[in-house]
N, C-alpha and C. Protein backbone atom coordinates (compact mmCIF):
# COMPACT_ATOMS: atom_id res chain seq x y z
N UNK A 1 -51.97 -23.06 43.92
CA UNK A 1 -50.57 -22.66 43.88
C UNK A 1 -49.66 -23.88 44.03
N UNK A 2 -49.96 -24.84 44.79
CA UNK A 2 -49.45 -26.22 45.48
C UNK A 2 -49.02 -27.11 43.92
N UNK A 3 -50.59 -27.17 43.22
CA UNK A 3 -50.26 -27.66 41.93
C UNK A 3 -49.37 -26.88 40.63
N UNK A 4 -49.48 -26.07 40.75
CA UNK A 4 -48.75 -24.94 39.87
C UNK A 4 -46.95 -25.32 40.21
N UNK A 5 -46.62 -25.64 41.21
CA UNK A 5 -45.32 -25.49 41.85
C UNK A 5 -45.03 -26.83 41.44
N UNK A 6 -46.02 -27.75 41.55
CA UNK A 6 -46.05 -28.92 41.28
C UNK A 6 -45.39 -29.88 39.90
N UNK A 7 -46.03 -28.55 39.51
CA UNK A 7 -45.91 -28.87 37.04
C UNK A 7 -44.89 -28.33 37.42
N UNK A 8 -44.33 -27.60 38.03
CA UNK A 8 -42.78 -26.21 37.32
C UNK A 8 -42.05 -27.36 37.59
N UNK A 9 -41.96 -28.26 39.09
CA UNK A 9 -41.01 -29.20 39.27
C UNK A 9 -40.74 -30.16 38.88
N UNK A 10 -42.20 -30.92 38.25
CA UNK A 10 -42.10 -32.02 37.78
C UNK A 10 -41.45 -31.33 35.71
N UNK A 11 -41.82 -30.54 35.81
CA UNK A 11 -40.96 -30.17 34.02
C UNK A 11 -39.78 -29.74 34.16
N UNK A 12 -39.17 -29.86 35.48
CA UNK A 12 -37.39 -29.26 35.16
C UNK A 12 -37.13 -30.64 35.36
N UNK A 13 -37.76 -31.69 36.44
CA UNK A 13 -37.05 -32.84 36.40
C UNK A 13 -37.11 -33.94 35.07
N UNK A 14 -37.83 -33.39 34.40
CA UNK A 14 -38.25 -34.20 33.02
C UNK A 14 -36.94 -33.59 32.26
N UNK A 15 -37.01 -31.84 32.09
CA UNK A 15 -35.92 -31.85 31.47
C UNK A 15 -34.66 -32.15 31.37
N UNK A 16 -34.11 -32.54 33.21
CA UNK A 16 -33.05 -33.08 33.50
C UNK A 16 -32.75 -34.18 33.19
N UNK A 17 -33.91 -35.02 33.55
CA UNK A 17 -33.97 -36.21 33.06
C UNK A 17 -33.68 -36.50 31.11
N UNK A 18 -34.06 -35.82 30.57
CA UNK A 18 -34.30 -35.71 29.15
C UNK A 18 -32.71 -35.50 28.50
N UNK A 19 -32.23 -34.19 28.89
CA UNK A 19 -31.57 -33.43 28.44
C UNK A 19 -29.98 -33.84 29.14
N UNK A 20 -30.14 -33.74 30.68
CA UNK A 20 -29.03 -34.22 31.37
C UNK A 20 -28.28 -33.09 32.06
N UNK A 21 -27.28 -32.72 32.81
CA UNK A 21 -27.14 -31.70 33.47
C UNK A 21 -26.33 -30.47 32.48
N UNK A 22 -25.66 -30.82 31.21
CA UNK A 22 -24.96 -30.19 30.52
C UNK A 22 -26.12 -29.39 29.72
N UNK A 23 -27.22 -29.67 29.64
CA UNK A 23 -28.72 -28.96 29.17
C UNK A 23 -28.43 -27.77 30.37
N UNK A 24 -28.23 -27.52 31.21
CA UNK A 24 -28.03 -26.37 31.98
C UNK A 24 -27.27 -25.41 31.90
N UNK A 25 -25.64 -26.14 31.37
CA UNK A 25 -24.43 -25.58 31.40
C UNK A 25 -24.52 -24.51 30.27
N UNK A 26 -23.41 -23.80 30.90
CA UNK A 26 -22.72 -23.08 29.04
C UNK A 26 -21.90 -23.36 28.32
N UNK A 27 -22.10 -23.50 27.41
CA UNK A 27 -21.47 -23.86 26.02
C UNK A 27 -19.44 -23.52 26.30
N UNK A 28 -18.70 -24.06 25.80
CA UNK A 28 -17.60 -24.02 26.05
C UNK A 28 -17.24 -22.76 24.47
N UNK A 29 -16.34 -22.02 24.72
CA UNK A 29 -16.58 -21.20 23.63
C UNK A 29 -14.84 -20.98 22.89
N UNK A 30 -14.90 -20.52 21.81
CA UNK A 30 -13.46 -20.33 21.47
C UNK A 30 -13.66 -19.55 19.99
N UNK A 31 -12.53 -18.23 20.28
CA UNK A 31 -12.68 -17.39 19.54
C UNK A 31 -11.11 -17.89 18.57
N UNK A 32 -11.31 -17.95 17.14
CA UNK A 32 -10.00 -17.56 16.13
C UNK A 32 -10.23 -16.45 15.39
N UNK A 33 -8.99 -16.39 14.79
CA UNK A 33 -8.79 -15.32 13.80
C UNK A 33 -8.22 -15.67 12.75
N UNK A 34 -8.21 -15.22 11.90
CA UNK A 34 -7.83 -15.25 10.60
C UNK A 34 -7.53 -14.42 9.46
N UNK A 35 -6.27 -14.02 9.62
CA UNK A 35 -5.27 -13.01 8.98
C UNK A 35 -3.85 -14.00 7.96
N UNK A 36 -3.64 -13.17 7.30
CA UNK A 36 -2.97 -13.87 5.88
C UNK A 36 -3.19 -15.05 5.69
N UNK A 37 -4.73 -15.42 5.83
CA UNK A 37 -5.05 -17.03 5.16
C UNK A 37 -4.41 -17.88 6.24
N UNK A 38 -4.54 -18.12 7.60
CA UNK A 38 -4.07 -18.45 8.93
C UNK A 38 -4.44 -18.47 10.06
N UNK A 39 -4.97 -19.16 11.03
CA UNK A 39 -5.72 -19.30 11.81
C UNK A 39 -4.95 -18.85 12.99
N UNK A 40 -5.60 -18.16 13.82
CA UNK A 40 -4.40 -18.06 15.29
C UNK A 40 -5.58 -18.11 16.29
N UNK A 41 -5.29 -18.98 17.33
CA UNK A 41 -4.13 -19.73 17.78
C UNK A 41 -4.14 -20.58 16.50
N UNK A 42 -2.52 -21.27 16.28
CA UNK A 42 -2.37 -22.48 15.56
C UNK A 42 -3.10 -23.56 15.82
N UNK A 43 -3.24 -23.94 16.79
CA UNK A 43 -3.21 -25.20 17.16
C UNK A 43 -4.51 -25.31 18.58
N UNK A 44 -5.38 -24.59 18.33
CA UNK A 44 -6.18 -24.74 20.05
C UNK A 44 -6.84 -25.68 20.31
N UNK A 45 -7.38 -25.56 21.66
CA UNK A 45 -7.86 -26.79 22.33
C UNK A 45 -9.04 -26.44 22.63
N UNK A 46 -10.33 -27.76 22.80
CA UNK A 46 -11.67 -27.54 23.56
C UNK A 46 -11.40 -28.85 24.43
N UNK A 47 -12.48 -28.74 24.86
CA UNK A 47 -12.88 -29.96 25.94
C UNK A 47 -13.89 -30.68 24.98
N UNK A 48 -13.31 -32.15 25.27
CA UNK A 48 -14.26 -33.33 24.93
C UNK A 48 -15.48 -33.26 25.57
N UNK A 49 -16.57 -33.71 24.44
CA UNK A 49 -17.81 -34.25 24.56
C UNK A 49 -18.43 -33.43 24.80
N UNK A 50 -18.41 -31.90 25.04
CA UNK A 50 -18.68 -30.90 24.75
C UNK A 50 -19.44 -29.52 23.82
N UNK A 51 -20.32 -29.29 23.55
CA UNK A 51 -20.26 -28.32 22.52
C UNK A 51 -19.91 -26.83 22.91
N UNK A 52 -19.16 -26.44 21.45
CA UNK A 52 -18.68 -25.11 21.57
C UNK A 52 -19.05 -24.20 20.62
N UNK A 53 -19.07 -22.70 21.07
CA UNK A 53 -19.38 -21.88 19.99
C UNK A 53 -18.03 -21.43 20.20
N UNK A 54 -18.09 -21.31 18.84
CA UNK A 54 -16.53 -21.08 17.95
C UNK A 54 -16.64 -19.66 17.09
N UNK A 55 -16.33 -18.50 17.63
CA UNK A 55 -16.34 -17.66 16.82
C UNK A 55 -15.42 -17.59 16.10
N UNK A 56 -15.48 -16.84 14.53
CA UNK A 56 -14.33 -16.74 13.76
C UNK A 56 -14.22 -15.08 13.19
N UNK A 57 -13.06 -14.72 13.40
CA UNK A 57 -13.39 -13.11 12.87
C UNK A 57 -11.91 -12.86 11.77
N UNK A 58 -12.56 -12.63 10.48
CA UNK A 58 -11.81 -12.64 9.99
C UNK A 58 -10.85 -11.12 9.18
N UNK A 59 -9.76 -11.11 9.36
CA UNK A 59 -9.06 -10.03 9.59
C UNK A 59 -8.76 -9.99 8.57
N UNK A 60 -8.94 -10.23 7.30
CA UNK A 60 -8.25 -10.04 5.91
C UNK A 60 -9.62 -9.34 5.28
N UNK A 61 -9.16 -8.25 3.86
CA UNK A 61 -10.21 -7.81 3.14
C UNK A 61 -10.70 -8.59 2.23
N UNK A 62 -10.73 -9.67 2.50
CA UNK A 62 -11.36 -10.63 1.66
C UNK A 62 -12.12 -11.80 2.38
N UNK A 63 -13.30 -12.14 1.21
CA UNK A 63 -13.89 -13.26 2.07
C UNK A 63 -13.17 -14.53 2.38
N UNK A 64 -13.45 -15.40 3.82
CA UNK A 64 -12.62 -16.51 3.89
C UNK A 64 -14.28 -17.55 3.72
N UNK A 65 -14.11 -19.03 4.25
CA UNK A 65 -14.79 -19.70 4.25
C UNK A 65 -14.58 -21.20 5.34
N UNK A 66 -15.00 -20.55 6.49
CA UNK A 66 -14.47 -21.94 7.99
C UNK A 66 -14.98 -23.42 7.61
N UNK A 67 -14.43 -23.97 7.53
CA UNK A 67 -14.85 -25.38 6.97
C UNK A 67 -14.31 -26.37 7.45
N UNK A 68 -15.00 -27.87 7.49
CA UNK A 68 -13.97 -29.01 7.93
C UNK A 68 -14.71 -29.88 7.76
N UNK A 69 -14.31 -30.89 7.11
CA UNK A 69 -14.37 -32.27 6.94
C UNK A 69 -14.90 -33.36 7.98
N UNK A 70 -13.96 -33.01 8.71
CA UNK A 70 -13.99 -33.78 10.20
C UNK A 70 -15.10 -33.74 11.36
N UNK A 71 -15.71 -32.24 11.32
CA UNK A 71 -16.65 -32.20 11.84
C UNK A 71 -17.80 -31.05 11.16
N UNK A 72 -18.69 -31.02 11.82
CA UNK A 72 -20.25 -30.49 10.93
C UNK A 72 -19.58 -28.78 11.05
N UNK A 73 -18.92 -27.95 10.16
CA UNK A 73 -18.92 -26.59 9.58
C UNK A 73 -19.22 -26.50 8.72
N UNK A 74 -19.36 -25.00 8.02
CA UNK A 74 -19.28 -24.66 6.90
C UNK A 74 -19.91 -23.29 6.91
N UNK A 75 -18.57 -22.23 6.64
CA UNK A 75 -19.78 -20.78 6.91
C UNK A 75 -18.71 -19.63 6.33
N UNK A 76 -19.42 -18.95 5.38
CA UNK A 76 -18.79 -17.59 4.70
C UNK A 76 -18.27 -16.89 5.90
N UNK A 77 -17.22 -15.75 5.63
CA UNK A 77 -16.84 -15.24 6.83
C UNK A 77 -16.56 -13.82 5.87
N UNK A 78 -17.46 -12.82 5.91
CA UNK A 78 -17.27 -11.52 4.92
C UNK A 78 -16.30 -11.31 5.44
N UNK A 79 -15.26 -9.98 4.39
CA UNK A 79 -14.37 -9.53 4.87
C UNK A 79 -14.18 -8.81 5.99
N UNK A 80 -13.69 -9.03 7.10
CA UNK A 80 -13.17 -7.94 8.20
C UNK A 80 -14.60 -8.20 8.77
N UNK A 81 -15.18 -9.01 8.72
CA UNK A 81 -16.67 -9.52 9.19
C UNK A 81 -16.24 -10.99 10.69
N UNK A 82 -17.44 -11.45 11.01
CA UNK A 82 -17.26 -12.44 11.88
C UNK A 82 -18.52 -13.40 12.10
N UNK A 83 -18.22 -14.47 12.20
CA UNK A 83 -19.54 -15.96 11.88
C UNK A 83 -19.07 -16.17 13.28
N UNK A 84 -19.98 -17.43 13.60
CA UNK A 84 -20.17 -17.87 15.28
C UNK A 84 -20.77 -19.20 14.95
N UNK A 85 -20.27 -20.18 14.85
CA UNK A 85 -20.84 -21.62 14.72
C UNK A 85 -20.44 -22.41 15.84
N UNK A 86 -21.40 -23.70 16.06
CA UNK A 86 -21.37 -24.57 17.11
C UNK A 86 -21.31 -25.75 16.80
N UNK A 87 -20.11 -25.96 17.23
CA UNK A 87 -19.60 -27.43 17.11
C UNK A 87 -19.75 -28.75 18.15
N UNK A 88 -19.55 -29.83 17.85
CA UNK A 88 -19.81 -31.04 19.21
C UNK A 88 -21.11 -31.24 19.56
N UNK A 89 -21.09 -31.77 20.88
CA UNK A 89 -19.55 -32.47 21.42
C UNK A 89 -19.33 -33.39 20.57
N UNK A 90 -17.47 -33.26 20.54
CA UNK A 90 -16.92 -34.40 19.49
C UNK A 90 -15.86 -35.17 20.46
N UNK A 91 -15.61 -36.12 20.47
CA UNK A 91 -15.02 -37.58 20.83
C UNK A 91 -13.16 -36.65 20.89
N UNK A 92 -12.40 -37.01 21.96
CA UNK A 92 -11.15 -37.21 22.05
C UNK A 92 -10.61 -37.05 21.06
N UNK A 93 -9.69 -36.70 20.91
CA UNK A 93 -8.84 -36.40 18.81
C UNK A 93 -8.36 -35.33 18.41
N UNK A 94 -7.81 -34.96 17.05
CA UNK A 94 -7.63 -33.74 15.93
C UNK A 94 -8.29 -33.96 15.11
N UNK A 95 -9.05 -32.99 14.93
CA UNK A 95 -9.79 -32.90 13.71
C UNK A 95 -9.30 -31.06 12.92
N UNK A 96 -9.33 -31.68 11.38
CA UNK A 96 -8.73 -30.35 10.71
C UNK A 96 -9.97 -29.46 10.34
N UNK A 97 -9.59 -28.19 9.98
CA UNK A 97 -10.11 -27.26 9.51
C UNK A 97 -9.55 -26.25 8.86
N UNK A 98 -10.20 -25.39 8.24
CA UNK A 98 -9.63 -24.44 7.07
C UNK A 98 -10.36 -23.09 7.06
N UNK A 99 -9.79 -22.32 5.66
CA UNK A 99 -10.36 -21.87 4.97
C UNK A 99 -10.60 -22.49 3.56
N UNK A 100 -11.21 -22.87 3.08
CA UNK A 100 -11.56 -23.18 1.97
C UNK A 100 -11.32 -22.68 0.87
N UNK A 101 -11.13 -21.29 1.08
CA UNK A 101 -10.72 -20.01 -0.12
C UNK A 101 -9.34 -20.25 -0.49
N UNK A 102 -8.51 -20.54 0.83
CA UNK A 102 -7.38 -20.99 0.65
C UNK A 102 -6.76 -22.22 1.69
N UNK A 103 -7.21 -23.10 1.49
CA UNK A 103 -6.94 -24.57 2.21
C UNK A 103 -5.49 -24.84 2.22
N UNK A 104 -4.99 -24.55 1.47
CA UNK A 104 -3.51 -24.87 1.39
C UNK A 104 -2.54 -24.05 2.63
N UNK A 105 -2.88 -22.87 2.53
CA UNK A 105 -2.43 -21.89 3.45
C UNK A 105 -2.55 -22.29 5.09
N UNK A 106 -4.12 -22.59 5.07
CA UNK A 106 -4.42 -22.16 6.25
C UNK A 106 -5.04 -23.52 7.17
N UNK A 107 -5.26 -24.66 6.57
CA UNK A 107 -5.20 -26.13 7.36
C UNK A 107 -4.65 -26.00 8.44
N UNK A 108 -5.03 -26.15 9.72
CA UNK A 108 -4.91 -26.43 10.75
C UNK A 108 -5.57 -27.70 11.97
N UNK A 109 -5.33 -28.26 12.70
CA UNK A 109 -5.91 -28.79 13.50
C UNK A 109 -6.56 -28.59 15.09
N UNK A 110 -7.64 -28.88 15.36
CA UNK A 110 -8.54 -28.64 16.75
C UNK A 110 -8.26 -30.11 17.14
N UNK A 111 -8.22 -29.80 19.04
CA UNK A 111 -7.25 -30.84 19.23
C UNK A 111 -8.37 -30.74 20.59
N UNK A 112 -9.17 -32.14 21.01
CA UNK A 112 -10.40 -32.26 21.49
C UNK A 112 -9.58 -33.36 22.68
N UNK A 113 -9.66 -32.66 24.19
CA UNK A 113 -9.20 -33.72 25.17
C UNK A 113 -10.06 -33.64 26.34
């Protein structure tokens, strides 16, 4: 039993060691929406260095498409449907994002502090 207790401890400290204490944590999360080709909130915020799951639910009868340049997206969003992607951690900054279906409309910026 002595050795058994032994491995469990010595493999969480490996993973700590490995992974680091944010390997423990939960994910920082942030929900948008997206109605008339428009993201709401306008303008939101995460925490640096971070990763987040970013849900997107999109409120129009048509398909949209979450996307960005700036950082690793890219995901259909059926109509009146909802995607869940994970972003970061990304560095201090704005980085933009869209819909792709209609980029013009709906460009916005995520604003990482």
């Amino acid at each position: 039993m002595r050795a058994l207790k032994a491995v469990c401890a010595g493999t969480l400290s490996l993973a700590l060691f490995a992974f680091g204490p944010a390997a423990l944590a939960d994910d920082a999360m942030l929900v948008l929406e997206l109605k008339d080709h428009k993201f709401n909130p306008v303008n939101p915020a995460v925490p640096a260095n971070t990763r987040v799951k970013v849900t997107v639910k999109n409120l129009d009868s048509t398909p949209a498409e979450f996307e960005s340049r700036d950082f690793d997206a890219e995901k259909v969003i059926p109509p009146n449907g909802e995607i869940t992607v994970n972003i970061g951690p990304l560095d201090p900054g704005t980085y933009d994002f869209f819909d792709e279906y209609h980029e013009q409309q709906s460009t916005t910026q995520l604003t990482v502090k």
